[in-house]
Protein backbone atom coordinates (compact mmCIF):
# COMPACT_ATOMS: atom_id res chain seq x y z
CA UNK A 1 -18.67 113.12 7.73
CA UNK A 2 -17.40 114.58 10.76
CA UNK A 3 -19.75 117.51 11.36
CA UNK A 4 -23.05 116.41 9.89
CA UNK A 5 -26.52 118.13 10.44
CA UNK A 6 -26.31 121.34 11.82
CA UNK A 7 -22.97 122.47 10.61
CA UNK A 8 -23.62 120.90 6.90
CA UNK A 9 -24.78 124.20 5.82
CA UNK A 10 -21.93 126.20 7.21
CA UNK A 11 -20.06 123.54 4.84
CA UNK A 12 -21.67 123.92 2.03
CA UNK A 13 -21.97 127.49 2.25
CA UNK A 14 -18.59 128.88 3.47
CA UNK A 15 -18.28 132.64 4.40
CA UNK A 16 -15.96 133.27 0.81
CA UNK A 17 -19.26 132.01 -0.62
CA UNK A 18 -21.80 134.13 0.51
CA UNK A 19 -19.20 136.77 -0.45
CA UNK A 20 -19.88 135.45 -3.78
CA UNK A 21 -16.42 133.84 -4.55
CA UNK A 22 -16.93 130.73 -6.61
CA UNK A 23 -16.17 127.47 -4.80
CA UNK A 24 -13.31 126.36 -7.43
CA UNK A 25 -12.02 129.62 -6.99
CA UNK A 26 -12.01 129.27 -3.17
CA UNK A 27 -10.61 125.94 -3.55
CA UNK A 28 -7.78 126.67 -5.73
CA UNK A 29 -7.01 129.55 -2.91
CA UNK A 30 -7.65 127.12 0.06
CA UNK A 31 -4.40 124.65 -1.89
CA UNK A 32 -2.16 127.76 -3.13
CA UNK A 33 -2.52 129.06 0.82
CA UNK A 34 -1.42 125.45 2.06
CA UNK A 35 1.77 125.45 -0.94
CA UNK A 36 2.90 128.59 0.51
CA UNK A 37 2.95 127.21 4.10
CA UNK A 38 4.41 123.81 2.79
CA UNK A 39 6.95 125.85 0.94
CA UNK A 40 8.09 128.15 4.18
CA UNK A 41 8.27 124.48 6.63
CA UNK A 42 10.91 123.44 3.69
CA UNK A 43 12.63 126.55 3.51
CA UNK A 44 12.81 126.78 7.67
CA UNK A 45 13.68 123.19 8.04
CA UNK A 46 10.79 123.24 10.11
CA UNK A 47 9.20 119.15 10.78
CA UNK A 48 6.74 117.96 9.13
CA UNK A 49 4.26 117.73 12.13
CA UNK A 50 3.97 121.31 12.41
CA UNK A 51 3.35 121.92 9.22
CA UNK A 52 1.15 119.45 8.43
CA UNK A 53 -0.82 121.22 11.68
CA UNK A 54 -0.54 124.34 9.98
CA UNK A 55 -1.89 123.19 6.93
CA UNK A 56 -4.67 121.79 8.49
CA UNK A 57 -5.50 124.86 10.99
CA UNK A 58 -5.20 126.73 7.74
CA UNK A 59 -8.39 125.27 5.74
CA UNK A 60 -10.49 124.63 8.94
CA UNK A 61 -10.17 128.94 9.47
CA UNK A 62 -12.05 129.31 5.99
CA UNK A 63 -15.25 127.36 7.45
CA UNK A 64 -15.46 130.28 9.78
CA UNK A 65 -14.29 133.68 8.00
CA UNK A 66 -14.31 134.78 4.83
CA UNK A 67 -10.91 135.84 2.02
CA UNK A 68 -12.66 139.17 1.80
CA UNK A 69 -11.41 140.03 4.69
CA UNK A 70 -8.37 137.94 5.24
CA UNK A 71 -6.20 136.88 2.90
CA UNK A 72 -4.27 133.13 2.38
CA UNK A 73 -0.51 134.56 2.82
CA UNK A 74 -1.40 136.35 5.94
CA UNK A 75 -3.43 133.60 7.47
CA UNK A 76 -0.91 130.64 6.42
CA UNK A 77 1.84 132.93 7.68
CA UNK A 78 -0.13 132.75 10.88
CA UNK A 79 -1.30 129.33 10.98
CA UNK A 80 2.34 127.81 10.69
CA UNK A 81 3.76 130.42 13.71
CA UNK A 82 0.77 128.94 16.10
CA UNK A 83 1.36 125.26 14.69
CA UNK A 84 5.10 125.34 15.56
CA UNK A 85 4.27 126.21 18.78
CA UNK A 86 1.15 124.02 19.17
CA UNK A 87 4.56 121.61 18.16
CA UNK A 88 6.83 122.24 20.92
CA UNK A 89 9.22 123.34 17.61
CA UNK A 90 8.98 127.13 17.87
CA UNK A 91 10.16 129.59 15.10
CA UNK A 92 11.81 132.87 15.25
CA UNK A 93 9.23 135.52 13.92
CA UNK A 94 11.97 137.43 11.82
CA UNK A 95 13.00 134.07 10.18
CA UNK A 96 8.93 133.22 9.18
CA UNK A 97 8.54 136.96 7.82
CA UNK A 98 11.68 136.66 5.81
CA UNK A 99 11.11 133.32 4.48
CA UNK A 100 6.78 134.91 3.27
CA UNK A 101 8.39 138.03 2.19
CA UNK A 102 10.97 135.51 -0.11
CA UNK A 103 7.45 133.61 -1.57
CA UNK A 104 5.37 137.11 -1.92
CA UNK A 105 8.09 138.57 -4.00
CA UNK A 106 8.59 135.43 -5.58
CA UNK A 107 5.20 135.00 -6.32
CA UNK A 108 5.07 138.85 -7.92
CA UNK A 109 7.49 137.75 -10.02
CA UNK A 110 5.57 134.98 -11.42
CA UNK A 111 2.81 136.97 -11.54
CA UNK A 112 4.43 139.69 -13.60
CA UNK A 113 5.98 137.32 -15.60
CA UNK A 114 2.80 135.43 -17.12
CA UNK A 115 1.09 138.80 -17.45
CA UNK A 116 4.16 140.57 -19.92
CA UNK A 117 4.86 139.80 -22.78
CA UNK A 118 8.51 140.77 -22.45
CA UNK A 119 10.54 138.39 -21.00
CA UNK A 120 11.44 138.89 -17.59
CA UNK A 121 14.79 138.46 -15.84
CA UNK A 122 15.15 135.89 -13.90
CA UNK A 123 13.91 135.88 -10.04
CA UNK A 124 16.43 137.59 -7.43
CA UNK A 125 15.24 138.56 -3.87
CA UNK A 126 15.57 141.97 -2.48
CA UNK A 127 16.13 141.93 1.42
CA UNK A 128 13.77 144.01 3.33
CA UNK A 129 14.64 146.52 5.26
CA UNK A 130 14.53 145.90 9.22
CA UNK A 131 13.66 149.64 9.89
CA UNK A 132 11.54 149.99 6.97
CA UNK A 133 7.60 149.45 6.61
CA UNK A 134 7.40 146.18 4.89
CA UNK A 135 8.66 144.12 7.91
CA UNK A 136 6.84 146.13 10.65
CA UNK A 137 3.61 145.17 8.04
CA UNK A 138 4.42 141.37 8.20
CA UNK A 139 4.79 141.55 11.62
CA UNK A 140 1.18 143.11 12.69
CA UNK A 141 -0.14 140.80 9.81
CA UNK A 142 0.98 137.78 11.83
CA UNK A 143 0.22 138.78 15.27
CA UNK A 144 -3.42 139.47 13.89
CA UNK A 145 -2.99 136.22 11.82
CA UNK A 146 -2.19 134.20 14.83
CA UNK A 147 -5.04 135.58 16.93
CA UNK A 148 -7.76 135.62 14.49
CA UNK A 149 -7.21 131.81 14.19
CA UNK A 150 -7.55 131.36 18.35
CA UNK A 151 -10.18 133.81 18.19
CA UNK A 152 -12.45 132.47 15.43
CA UNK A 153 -11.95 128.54 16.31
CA UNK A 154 -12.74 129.11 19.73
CA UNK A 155 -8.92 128.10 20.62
CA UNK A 156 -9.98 124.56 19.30
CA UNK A 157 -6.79 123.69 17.81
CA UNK A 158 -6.00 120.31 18.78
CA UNK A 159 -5.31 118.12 15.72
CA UNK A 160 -4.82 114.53 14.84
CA UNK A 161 -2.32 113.67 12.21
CA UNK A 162 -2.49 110.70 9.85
CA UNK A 163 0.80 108.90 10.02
CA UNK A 164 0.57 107.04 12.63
CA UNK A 165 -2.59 105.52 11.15
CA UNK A 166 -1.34 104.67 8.29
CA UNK A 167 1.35 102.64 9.27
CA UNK A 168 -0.58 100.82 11.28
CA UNK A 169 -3.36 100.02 8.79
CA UNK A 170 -0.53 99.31 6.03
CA UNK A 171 0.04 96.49 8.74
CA UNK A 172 -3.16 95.15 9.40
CA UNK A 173 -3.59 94.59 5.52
CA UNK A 174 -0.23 93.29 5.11
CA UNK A 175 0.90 95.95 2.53
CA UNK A 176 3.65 97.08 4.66
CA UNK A 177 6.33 94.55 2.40
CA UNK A 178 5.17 96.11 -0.98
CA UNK A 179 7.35 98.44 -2.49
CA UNK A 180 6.86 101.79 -2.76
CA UNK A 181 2.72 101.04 -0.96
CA UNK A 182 4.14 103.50 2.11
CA UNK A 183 6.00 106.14 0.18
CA UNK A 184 2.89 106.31 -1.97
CA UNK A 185 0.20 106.70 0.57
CA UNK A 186 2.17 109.14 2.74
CA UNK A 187 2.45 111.48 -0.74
CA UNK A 188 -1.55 111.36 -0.96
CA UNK A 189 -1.94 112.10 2.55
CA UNK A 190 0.46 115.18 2.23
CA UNK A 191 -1.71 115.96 -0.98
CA UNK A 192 -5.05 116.15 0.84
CA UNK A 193 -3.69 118.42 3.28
CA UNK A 194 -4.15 121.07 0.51
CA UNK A 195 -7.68 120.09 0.45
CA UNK A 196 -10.81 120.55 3.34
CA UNK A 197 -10.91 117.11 3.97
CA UNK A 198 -8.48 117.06 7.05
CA UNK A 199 -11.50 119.58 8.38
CA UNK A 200 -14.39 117.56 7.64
CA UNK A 201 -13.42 113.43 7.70
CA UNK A 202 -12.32 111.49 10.74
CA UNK A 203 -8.20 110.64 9.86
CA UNK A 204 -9.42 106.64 9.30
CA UNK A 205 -11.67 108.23 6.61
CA UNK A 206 -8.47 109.92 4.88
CA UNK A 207 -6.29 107.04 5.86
CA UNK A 208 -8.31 104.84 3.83
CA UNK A 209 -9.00 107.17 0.94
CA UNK A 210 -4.62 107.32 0.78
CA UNK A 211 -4.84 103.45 0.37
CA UNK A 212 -7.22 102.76 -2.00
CA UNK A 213 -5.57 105.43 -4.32
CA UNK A 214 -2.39 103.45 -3.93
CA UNK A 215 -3.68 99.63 -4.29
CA UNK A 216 -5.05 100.89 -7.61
CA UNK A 217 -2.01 102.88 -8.75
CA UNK A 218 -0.02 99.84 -7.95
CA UNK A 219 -2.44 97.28 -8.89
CA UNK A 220 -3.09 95.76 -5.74
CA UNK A 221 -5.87 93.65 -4.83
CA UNK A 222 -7.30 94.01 -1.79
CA UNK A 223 -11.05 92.67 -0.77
CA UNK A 224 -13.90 95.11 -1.94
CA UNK A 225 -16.86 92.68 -2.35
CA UNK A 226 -19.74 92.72 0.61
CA UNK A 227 -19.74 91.75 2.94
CA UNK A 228 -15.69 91.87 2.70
CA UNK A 229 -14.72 95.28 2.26
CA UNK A 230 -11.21 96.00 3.95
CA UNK A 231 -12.31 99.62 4.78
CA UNK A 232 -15.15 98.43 7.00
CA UNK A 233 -12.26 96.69 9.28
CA UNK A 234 -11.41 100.92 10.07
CA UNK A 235 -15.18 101.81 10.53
CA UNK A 236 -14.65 103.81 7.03
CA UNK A 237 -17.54 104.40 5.07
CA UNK A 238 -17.70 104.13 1.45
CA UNK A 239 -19.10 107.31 0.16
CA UNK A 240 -17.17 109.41 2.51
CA UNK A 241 -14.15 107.56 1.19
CA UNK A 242 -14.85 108.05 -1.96
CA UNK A 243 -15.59 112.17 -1.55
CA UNK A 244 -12.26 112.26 -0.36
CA UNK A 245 -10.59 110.53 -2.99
CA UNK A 246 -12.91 113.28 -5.25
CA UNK A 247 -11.01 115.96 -2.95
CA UNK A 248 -7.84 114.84 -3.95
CA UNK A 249 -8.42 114.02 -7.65
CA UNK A 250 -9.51 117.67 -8.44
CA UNK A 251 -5.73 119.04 -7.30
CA UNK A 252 -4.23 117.06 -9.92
CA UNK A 253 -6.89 118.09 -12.63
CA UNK A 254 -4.73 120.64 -15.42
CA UNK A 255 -5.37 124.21 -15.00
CA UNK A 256 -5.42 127.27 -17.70
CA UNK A 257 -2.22 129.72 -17.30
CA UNK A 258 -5.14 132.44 -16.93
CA UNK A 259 -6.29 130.49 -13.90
CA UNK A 260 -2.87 129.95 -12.33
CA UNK A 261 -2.39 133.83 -12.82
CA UNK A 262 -5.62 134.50 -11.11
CA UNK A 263 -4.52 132.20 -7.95
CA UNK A 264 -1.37 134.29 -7.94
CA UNK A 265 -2.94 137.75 -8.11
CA UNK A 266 -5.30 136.75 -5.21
CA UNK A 267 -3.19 135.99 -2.23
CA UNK A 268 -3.90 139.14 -0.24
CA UNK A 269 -7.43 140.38 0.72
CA UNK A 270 -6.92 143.61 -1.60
CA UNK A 271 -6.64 141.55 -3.99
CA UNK A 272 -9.73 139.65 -3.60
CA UNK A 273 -11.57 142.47 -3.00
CA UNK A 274 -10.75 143.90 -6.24
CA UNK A 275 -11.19 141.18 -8.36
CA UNK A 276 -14.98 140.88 -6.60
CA UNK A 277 -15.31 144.43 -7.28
CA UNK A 278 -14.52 143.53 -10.85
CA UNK A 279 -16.61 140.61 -11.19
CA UNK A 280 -19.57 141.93 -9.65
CA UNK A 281 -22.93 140.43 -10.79
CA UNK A 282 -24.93 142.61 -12.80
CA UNK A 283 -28.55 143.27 -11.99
């Protein structure tokens, strides 16, 4: 891993943990947060680089503050204004707060719409008002946002992306003439960006996680018998490519509507706060 011993704890035991939010819960949050940002870069035409950085700056803020006291639509709003600027491809802040305020009424909607048993019109987006409170809210949320991430990772925010790697390990095997290999291993890598593991595994870790999901999705043979094993030629070890590929597998494993609905209702801190308050241990 990349930040054994001392840090393993802070791992293991994240800050939405000790304020008792279960760790599927948090995880389900951690990917919903990282849809929403993926969702605004489409809707922006913003590149891929920043918001893959985004994505990533996104789940490595949760190893250092809590969703009790932020929450994921605030912080990805923030993380994806920072990473397009991180990425020399800056966005206007009116455009970002339009395009969350779009995905937070949109996601109402949804909400509302699993929780009645009437059935709802379908979704149309109501403008905000430039003079009223709603933008002038969105705004301070994203300023705040944008610092708390400096602020909290130490303005640590360099970040290594993937591609590159890829390619050039697609090469080395001599998978690069396969059809569909590349297409396929680029989707898992945008996958596990809605998981930690861009936070805690070096990128030749992921890289080789991507490709052994694909050889075996596309029956591909590939050496895997000591003292051959193609992910040694990366300096990838085994288990930690294998917890990755765990990482990944859990976002594709089926969820209950009542847990969707739950993701949906918790995308602001108020909202987690309440539904703490509501699922309070008893003594």
């Amino acid at each position: 891993m990349r930040h054994p011993g001392g840090v393993f704890e802070q791992i293991e035991k994240t800050p939405s943990r000790e304020d008792d939010i279960p760790a599927d819960l948090e995880e389900d949050l951690r990917a919903f947060g990282c849809k929403l940002i993926h969702q605004a870069g489409v809707l922006l035409k913003q590149k891929q680089v920043a918001v893959a950085t985004a994505q990533i700056l996104f789940q490595r803020f949760w190893y250092v503050s809590s969703m009790k006291q932020f929450g994921i639509g605030d912080v990805g709003m923030g993380a994806l204004y920072l990473a397009s600027k991180l990425e020399e491809c800056s966005l206007r802040m009116r455009d970002l707060i339009n395009v969350y305020d779009l995905l937070l009424q949109r996601n109402k909607h949804m909400l509302d719409m699993q929780n009645s048993t009437v059935h709802s019109p379908e979704f149309r987006y109501a403008p905000m008002s430039y003079f009223g409170n709603t933008f002038y809210d969105l705004k301070d949320a994203l300023v705040v946002a944008e610092m708390q991430i400096l602020k909290r990772l130490g303005f640590s925010v360099n970040v290594v992306l993937p591609y590159n790697t890829l390619v050039n390990y697609l090469r080395v095997l001599g998978l690069t003439g396969h059809p569909d290999v590349c297409t396929r291993a680029w989707g898992y890598l945008n996958d596990a960006l809605q998981t930690p593991v861009y936070a805690l595994y070096a990128v030749p870790t992921i890289v080789c996680a991507a490709i052994l999901f694909t050889t075996r999705f596309l029956g591909i043979c590939l050496p895997s018998t000591p003292p051959n094993c193609w992910w040694e030629l990366f300096d990838a070890d085994w288990e930690d490519v294998w917890s990755v590929c765990g990482y990944i597998m859990r976002l594709y494993r089926p969820r209950s509507a009542e847990e969707k609905s739950r993701v949906l209702g918790l995308v602001s801190k108020k909202g987690v706060r309440q539904w703490l308050e509501e699922h309070e241990p008893v003594d």
